[in-house]
Protein backbone atom coordinates (compact mmCIF):
# COMPACT_ATOMS: atom_id res chain seq x y z
CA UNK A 1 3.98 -21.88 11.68
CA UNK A 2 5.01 -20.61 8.42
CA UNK A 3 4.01 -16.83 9.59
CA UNK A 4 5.43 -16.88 12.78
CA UNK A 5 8.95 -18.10 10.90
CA UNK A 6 8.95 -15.34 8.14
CA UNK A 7 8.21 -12.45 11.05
CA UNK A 8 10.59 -13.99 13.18
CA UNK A 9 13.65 -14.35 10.86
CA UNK A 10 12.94 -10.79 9.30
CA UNK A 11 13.10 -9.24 13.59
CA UNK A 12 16.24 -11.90 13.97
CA UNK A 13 17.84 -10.25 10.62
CA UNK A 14 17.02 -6.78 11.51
CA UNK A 15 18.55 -7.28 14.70
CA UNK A 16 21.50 -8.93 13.37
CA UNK A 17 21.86 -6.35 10.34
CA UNK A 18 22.06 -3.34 13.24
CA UNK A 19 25.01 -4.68 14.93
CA UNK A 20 27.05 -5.37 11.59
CA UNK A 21 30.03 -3.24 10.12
CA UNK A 22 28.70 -0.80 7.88
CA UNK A 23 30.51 -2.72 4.55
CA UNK A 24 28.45 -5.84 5.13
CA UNK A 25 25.52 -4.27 6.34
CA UNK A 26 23.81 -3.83 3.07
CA UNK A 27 24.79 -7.30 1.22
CA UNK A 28 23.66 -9.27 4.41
CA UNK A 29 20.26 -6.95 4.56
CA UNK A 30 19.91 -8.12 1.08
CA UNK A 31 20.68 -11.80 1.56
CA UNK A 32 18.14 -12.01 4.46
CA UNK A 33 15.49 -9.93 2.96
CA UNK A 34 15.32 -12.92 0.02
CA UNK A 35 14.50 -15.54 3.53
CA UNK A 36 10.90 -13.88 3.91
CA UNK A 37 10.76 -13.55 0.28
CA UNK A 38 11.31 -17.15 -0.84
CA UNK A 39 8.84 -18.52 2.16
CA UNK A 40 5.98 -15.88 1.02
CA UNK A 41 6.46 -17.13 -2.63
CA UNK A 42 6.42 -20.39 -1.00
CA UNK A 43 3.25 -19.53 0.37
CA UNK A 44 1.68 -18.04 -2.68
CA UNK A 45 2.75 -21.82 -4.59
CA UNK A 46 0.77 -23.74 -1.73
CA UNK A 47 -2.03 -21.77 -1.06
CA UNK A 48 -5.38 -23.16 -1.47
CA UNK A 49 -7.91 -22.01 0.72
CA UNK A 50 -11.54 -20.88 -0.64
CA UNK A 51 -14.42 -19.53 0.78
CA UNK A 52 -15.25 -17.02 3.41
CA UNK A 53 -11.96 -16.07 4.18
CA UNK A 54 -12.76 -12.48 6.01
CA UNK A 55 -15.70 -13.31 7.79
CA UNK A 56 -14.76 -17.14 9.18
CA UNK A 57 -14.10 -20.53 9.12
CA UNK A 58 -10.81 -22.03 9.53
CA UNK A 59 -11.08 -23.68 6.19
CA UNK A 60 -10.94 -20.42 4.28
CA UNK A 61 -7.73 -19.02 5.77
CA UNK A 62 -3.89 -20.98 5.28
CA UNK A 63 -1.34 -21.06 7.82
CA UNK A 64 -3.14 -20.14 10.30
CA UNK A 65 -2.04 -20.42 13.80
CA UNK A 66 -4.69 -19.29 17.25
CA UNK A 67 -3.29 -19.38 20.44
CA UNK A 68 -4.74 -18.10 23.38
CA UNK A 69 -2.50 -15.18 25.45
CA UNK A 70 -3.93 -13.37 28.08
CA UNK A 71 -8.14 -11.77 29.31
CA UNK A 72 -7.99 -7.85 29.39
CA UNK A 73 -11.43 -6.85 30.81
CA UNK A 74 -13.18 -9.92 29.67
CA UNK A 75 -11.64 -9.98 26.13
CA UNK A 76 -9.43 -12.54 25.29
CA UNK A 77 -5.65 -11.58 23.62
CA UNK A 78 -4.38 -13.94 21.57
CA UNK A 79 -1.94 -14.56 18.82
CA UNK A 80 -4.01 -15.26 15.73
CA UNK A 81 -2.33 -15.07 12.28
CA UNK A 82 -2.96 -16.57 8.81
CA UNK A 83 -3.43 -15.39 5.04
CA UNK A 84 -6.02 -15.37 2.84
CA UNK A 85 -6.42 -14.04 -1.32
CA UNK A 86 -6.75 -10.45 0.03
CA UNK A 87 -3.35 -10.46 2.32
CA UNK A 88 -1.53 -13.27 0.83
CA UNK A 89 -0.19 -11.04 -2.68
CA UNK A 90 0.49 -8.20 -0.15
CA UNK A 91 2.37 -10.44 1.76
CA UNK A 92 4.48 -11.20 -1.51
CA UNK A 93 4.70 -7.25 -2.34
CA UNK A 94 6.16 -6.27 0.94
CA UNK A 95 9.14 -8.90 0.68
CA UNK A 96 9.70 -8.53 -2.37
CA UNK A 97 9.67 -4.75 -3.17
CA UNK A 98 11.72 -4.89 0.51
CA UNK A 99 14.30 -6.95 -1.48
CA UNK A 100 14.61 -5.02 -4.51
CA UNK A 101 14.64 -1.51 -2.09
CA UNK A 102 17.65 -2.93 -0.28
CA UNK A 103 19.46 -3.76 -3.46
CA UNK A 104 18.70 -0.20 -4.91
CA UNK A 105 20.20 1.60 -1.68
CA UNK A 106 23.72 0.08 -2.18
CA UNK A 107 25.16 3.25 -3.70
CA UNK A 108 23.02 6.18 -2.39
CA UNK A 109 22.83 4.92 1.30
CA UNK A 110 26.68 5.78 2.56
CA UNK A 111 25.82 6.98 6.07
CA UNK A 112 25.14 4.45 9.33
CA UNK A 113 24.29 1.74 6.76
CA UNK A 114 23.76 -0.65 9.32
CA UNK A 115 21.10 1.07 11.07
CA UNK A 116 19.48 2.04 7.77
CA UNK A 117 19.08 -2.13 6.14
CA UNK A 118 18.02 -2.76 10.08
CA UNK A 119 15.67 -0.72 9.90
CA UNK A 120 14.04 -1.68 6.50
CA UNK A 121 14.25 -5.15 7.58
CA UNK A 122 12.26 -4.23 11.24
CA UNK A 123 9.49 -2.11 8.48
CA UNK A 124 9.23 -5.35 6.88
CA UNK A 125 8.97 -7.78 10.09
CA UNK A 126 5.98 -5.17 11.43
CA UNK A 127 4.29 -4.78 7.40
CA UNK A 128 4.19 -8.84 7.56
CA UNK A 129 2.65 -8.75 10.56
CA UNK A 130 -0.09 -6.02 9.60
CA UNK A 131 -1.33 -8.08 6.55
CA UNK A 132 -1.28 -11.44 8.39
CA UNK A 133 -2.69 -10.71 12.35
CA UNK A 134 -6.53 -11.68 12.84
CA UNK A 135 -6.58 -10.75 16.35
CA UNK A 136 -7.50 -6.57 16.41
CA UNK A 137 -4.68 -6.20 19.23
CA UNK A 138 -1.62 -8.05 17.76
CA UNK A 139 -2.50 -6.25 14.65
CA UNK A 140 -2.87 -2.25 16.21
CA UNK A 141 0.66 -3.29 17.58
CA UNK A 142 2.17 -3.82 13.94
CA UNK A 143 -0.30 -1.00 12.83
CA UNK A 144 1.77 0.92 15.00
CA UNK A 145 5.05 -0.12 14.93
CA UNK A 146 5.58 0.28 11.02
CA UNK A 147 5.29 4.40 12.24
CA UNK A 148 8.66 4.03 14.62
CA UNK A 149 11.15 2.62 11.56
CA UNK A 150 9.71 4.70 8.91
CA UNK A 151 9.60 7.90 11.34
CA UNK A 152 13.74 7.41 11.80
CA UNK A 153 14.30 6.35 8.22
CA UNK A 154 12.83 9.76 6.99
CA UNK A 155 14.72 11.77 10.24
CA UNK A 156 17.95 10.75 9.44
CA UNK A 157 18.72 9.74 6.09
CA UNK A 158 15.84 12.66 4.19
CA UNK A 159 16.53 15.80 2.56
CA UNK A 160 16.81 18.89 3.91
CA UNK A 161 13.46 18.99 5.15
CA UNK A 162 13.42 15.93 7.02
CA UNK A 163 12.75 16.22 10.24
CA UNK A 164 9.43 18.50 9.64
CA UNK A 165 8.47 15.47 6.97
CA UNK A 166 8.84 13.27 9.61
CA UNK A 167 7.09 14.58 12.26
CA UNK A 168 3.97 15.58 10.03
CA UNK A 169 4.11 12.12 8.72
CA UNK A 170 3.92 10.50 12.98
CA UNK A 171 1.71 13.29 14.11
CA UNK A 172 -0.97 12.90 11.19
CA UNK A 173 -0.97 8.81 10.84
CA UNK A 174 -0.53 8.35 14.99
CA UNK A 175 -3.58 10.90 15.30
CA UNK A 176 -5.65 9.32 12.99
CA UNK A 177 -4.99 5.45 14.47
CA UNK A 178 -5.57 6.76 17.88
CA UNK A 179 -9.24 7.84 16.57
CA UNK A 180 -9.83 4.66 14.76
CA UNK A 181 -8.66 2.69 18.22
CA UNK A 182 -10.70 4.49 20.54
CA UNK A 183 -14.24 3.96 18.47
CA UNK A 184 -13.05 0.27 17.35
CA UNK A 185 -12.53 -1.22 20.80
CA UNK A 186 -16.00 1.12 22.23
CA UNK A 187 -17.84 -0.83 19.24
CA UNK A 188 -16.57 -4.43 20.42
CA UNK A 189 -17.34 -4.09 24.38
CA UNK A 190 -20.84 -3.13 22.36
CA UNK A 191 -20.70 -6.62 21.27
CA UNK A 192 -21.13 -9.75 22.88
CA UNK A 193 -17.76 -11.19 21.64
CA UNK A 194 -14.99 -12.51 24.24
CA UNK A 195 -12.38 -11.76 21.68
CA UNK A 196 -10.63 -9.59 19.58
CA UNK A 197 -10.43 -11.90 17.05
CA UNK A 198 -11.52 -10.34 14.16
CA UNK A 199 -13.64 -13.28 12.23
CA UNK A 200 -15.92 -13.33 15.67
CA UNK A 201 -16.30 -10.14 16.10
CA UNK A 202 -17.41 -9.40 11.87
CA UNK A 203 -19.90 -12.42 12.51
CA UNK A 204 -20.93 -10.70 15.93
CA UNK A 205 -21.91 -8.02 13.70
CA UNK A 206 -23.69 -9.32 11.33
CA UNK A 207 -25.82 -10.95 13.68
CA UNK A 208 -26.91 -7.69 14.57
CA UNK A 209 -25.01 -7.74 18.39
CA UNK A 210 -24.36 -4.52 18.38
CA UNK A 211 -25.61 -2.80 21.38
CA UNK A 212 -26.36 1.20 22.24
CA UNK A 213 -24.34 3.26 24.34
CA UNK A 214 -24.73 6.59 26.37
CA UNK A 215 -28.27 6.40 24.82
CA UNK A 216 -27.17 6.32 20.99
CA UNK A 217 -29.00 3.31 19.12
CA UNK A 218 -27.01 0.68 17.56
CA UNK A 219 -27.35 2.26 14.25
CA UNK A 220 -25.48 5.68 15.74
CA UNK A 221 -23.11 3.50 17.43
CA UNK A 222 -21.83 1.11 14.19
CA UNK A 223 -21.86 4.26 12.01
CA UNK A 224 -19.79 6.56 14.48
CA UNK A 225 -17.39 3.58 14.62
CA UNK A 226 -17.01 3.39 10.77
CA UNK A 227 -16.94 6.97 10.13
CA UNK A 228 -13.27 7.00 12.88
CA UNK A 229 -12.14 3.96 11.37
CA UNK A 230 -12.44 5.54 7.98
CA UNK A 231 -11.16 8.40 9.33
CA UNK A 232 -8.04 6.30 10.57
CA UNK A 233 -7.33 4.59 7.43
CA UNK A 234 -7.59 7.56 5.04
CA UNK A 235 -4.87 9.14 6.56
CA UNK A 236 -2.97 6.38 5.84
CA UNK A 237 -3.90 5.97 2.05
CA UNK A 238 -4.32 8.93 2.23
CA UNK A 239 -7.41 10.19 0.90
CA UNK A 240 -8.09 13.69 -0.26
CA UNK A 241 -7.99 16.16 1.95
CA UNK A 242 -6.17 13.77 4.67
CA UNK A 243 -3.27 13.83 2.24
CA UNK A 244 -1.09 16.61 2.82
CA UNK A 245 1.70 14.33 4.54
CA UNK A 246 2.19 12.37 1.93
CA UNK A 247 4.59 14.85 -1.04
CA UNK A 248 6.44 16.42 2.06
CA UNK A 249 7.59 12.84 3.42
CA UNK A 250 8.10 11.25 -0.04
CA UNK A 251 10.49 14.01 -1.12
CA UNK A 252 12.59 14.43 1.80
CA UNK A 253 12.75 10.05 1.93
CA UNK A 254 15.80 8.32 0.39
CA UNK A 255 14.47 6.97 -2.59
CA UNK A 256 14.45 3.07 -1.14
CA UNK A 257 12.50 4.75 1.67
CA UNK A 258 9.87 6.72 -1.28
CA UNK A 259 9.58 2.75 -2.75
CA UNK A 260 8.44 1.27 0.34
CA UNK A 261 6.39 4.25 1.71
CA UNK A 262 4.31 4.16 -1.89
CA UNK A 263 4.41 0.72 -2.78
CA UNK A 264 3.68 -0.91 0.58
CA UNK A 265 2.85 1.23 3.35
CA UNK A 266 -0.20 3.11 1.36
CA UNK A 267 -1.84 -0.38 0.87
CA UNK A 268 -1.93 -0.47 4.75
CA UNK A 269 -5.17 1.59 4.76
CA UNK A 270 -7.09 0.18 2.03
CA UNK A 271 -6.23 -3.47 3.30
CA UNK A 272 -7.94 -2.13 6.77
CA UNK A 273 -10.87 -0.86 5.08
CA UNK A 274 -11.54 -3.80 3.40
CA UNK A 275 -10.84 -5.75 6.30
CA UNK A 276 -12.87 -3.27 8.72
CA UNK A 277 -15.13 -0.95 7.20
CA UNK A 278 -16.50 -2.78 3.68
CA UNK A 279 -16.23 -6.20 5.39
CA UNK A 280 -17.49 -5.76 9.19
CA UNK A 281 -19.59 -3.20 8.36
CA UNK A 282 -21.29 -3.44 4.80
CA UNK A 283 -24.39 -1.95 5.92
CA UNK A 284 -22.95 1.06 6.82
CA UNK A 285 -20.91 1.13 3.56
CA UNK A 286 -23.71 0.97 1.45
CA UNK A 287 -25.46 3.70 3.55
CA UNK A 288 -22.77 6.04 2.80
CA UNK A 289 -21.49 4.43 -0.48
CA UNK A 290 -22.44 7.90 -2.45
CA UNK A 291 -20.15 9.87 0.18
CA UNK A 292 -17.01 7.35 -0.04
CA UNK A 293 -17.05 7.53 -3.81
CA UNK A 294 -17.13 11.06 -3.82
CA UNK A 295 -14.15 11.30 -1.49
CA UNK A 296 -12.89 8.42 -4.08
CA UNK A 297 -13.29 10.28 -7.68
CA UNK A 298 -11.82 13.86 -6.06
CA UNK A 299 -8.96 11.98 -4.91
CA UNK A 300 -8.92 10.52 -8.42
CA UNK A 301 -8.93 14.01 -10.04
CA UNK A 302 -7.50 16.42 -7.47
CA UNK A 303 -4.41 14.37 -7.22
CA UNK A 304 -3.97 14.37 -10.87
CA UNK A 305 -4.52 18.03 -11.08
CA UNK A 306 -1.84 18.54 -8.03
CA UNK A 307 0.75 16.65 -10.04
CA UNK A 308 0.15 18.42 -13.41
CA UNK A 309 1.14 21.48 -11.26
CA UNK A 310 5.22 20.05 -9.98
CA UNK A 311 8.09 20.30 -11.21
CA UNK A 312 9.80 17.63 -8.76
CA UNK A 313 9.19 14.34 -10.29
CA UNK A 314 9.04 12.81 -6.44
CA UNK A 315 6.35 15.24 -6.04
CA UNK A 316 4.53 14.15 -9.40
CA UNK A 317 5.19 10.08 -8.84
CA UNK A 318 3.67 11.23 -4.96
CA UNK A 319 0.19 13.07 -5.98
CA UNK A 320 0.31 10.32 -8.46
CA UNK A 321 -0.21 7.86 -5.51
CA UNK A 322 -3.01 10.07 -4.34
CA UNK A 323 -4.73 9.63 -7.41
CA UNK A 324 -4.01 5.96 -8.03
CA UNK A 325 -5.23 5.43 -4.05
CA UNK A 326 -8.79 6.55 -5.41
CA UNK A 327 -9.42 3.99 -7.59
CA UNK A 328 -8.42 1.31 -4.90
CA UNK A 329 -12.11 3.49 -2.93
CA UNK A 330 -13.76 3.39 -5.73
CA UNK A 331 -13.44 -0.48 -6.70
CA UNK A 332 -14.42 -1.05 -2.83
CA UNK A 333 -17.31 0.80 -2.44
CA UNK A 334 -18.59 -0.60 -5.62
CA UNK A 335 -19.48 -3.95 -3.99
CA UNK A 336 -19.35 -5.97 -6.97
CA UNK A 337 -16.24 -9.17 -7.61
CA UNK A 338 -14.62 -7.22 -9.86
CA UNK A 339 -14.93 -3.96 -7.97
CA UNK A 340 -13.46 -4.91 -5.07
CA UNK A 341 -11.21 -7.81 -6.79
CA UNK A 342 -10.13 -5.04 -9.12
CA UNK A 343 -9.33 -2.92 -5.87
CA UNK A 344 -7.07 -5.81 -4.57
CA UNK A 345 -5.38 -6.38 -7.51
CA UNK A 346 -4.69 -2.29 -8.22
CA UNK A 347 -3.17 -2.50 -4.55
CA UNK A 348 -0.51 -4.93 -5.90
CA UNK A 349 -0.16 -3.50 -9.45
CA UNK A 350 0.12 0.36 -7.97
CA UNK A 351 2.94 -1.04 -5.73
CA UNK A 352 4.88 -2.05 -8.18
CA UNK A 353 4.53 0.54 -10.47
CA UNK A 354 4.89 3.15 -7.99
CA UNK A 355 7.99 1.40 -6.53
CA UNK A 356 9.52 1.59 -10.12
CA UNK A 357 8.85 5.19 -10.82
CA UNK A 358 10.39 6.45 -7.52
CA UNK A 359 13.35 3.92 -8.25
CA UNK A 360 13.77 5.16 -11.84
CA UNK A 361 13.62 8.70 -10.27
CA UNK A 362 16.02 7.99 -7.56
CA UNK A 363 18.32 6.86 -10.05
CA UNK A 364 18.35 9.69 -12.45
CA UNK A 365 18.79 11.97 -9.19
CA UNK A 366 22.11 10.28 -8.04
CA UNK A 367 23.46 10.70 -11.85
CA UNK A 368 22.11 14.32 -12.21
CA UNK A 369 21.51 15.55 -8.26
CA UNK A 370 18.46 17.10 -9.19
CA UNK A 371 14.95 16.34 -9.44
CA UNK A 372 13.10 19.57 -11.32
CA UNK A 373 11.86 19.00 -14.78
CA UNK A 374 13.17 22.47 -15.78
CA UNK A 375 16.47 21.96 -15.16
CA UNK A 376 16.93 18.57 -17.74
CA UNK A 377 16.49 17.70 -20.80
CA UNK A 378 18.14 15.06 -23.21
CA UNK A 379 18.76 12.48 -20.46
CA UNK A 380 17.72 9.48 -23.13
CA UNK A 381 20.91 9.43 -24.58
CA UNK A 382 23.47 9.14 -21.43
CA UNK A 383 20.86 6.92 -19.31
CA UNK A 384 19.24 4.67 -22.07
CA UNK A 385 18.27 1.58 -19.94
CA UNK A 386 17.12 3.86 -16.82
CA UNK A 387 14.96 6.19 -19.02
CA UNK A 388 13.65 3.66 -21.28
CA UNK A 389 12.47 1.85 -18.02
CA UNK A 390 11.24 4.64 -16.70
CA UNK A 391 8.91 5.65 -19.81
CA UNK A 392 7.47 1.84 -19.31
CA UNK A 393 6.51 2.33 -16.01
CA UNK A 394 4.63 5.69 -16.93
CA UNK A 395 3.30 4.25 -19.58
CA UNK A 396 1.85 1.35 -16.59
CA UNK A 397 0.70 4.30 -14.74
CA UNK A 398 -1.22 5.79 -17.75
CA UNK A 399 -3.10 2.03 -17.93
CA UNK A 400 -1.06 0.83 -21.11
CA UNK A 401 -2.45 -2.42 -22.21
CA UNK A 402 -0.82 -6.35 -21.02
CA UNK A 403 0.59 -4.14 -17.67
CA UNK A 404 -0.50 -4.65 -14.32
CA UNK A 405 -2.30 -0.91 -14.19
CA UNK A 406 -4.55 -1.71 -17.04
CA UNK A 407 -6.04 -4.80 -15.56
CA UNK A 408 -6.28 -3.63 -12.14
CA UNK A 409 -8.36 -0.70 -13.76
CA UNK A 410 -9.88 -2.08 -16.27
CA UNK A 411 -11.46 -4.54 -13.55
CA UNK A 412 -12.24 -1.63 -11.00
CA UNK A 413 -14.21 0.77 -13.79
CA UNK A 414 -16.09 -2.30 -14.98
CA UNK A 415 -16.89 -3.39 -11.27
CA UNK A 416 -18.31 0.12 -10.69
CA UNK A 417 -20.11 0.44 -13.86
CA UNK A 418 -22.14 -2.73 -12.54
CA UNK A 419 -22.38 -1.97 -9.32
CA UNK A 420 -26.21 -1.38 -7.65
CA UNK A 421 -25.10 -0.11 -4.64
CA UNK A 422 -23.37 2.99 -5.41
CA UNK A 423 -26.24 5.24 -6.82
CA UNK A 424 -25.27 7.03 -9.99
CA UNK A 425 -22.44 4.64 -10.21
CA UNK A 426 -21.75 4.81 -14.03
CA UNK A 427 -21.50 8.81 -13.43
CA UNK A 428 -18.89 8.03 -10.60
CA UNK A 429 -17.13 6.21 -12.67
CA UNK A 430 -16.68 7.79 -15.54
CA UNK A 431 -15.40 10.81 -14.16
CA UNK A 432 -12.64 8.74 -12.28
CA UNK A 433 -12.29 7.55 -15.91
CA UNK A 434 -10.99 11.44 -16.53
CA UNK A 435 -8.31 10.87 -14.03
CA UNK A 436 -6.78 8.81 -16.66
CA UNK A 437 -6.45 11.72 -19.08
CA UNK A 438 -4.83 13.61 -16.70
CA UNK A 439 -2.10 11.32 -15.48
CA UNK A 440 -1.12 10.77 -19.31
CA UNK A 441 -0.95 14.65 -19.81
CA UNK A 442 1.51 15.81 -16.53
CA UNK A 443 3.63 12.32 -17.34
CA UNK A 444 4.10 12.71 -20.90
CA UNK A 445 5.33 16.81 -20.07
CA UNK A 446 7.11 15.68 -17.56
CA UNK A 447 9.10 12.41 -20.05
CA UNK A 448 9.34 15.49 -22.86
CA UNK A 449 11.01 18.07 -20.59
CA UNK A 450 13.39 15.68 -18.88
CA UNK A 451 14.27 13.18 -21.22
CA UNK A 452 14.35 14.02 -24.60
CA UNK A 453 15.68 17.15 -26.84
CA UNK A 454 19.30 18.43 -26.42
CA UNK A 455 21.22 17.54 -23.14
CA UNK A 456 21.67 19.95 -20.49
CA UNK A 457 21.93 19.70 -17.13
CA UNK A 458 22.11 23.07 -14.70
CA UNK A 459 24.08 20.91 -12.00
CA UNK A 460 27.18 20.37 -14.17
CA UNK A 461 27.62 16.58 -13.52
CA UNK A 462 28.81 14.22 -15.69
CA UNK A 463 26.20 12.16 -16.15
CA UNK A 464 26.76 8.52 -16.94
CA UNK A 465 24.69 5.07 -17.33
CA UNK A 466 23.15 3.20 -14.18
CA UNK A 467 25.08 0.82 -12.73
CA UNK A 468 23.63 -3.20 -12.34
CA UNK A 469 22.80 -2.54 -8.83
CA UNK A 470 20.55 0.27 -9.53
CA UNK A 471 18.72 -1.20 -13.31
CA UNK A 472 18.61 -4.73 -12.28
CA UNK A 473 16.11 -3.86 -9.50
CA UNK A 474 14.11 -1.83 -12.16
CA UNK A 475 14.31 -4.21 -14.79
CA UNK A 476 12.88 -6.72 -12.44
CA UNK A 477 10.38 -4.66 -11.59
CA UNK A 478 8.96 -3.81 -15.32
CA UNK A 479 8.67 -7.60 -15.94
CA UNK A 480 6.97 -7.93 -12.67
CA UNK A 481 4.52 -5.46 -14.10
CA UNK A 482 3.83 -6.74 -17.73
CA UNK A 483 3.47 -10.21 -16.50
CA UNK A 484 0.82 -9.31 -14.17
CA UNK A 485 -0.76 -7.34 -16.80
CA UNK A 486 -0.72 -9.89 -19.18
CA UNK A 487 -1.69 -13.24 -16.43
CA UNK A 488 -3.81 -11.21 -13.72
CA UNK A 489 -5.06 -14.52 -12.62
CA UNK A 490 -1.38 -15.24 -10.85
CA UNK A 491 -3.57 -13.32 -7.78
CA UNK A 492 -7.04 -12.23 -9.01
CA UNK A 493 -8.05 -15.44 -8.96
CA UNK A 494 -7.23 -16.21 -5.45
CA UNK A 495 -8.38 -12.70 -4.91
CA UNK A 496 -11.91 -12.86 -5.95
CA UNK A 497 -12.54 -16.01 -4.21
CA UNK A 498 -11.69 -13.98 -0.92
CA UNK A 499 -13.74 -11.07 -1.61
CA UNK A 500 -17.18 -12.90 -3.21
CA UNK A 501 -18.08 -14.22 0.36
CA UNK A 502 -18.01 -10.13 1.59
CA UNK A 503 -20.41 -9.99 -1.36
CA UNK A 504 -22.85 -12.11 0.04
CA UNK A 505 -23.11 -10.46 2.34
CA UNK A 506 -22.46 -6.53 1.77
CA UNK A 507 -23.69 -6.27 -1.69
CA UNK A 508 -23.82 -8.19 -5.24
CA UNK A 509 -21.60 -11.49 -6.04
């Protein structure tokens, strides 16, 4: 019951953190955020489960709990939760970039504090819940509840801008699911399943169930359903051109807000489409595998391109995202361990990294109170620490050797070289290779403009070094990064022993 206890406590501590004077709020939020942290580490230190852990058997999943709830139309609810090595290092990402987010908002979060950490921790209660429910209704329901926290966090405590970031980011993402829920639950009543547990209804499936409806064959039926819940969990990546929400919501968040949004909340949609589309429906995958990886390798490139072009660095660390997102479609569609081992792995890596850069932005904005690269220059020598930081977690973006990007990538381009499923494959992935170039040209203008040559500063503040609050979080962070670049196997392992049994079955082990 190990689940059920870190979701619980994280709703209790939200609760708790709401009602609390502002001046505690955020050093309780921060002591209870490290509850769910220490029991998923816990969990990551225990696990040991192998096998087919998406598509069944009890004995490939840990802590898993099933109990039976209530029949809706002949499908049974029930509360069905456990990890395997796909959810179990997301699990460990959302508590503990959740952790380090709180501790960063101690000085630029001065407004209804208490709601704010309450908030975050709620986020995190519902983001635990997405990447642990195997029933398809408990899971929509945490699916949909990360919107509601996230949709107030931007509305209130954004820029300017905020409320139009806001709704575009609930209109666009509610939209989407509302597609993807619609074709998902007309594909199971196509099934002979009395469940919406998602292990029977993949193996349903596969076993070729699937019935026709309103005279479309089965074929028409499992392809119309992939094609919305594609749809659905694009938008939530996002994927290029379902992207558009993405800049205007990460530049009007807080910056603790811009950490979680990039490095937890984007790895929502590519979890689902492993979990849906690559591993209920491989058939269908490889079908359209030359489609997906062209939506994959433009993402790749025209977020690259749309960063070059900014001159807000939350703007460049957001297309960034968009870019970094492609790989994660790339590595799945490739079908091989690596491929979509290397996708799993640039899920974690990409959250990290990501949550550093919009930290080590978020500082430099509450020293400076600006954001445009043309209006600083020379910030190494007042912010040494901060900008030193932040020039190792570009360098991680840019795939630098013994960090977390390069291995992620490095596994992904070598899955997709190998892969026999995606036609053409070595062509797709060499020009997602490109991307690379790209990313190390707009970050290294961007590190030249803003933090080197003679000082200046168009907002006239004095600009001093980051306090322990705001480098300890990023200096945690960078370590995090290296030592997953230079001991991948602290997940991938666990990882590839998840995803080789989707092999098996969708394309080559």
């Amino acid at each position: 019951m190990i689940i059920e206890a870190l979701i619980g406590v994280t709703f209790l501590a939200a609760l708790v953190v709401l009602i609390t004077p502002d001046e505690y709020a955020g050093k309780l939020a921060f002591g209870a955020s490290l509850l769910p942290l220490a029991g998923s580490l816990y969990m990551w230190s225990a696990f040991d489960a192998t096998g087919n852990a998406l598509l069944g058997g009890s004995a490939a999943r840990a802590f898993e709990t099933q109990i039976r709830w209530l029949e809706v139309g002949g499908i049974e609810l029930q509360w069905f939760v456990g990890v395997d090595g796909v959810s179990l290092p997301l699990v460990v990402l959302s508590t503990f970039l959740t952790s380090l987010a709180i501790l960063s908002a101690w000085r630029p979060i001065t407004d209804r504090q208490a709601q704010f950490y309450g908030l975050v921790l709620f986020m995190e209660a519902n983001l635990l819940g997405v990447f642990t429910a195997l029933d398809f209704f408990a899971w929509f329901v945490f699916w949909e509840a990360v919107l509601v926290p996230m949709y107030f966090l931007i509305g209130i405590w954004g820029g300017p801008r905020r409320k139009y970031a806001a709704i575009k980011f609930f209109v666009y993402t509610n939209v989407a699911s509302l597609v993807m829920f619609i074709f998902f639950i007309q594909l199971v009543y196509n099934l002979d399943v009395a469940t919406f547990g998602l292990p029977a209804i993949t193996q349903a499936i596969h076993a070729g169930e699937v019935s026709g409806f309103l005279g479309l064959a089965p074929s028409t039926v499992k392809t119309l359903a992939f094609a919305a819940l594609f749809l659905g969990f694009a938008v939530k990546v996002p994927v290029v051109p379902f992207h558009t929400w993405l800049p205007d919501a990460h530049v009007e968040a807080p910056t603790p807000v811009s950490v979680l949004l990039a490095g937890v909340l984007l790895k929502m949609g590519t979890y689902a489409m492993l979990r849906y589309n690559f591993t209920m429906l491989p058939d269908v995958a490889k079908q359209y595998a030359a489609v997906i990886a062209v939506f994959a390798v433009v993402s790749v490139i025209y977020g690259a391109m749309l960063a070059l072009a900014q001159r807000d660095l939350k703007r460049i660390v957001a297309y960034s995202s968009v870019s970094s997102m492609g790989y994660v479609i790339l590595g799945l569609v490739a079908y091989t361990t690596l491929g979509v081992g290397g996708a799993t792995f640039q899920m974690v890596a990409h959250g990290l990294i990501s949550g550093l850069m919009f930290m080590a932005v978020g500082v430099i904005y509450n020293e400076t109170h600006t954001r445009m690269v043309g209006s600083m220059s020379g910030l190494a020598d007042r912010m040494p620490v901060t900008v030193g930081i932040l020039i190792a977690g570009a360098f991680g973006y840019m795939g630098l050797p013994l960090m977390a990007g390069f291995a992620a990538e490095f596994f992904i381009f070598q899955g997709a070289f190998a892969s026999t499923v995606l036609a053409r494959a070595p062509l797709f992935a060499a020009a997602a290779m490109f991307g690379i170039v790209i990313v190390a040209g707009y970050l290294l203008l961007a590190m030249q403009k803003t933090l080197f040559g003679p000082y200046e500063l168009e907002t006239d503040y004095e600009v001093t070094a980051a306090g322990p609050t705001e480098t300890v979080p990023l200096a945690i962070l960078l370590v995090s990064i290296v030592l997953l670049g230079v001991a991948p196997e602290l997940f991938f392992d666990m990882i590839t022993d998840a995803v080789d049994p989707i092999l098996q079955v969708g394309g080559d082990v």
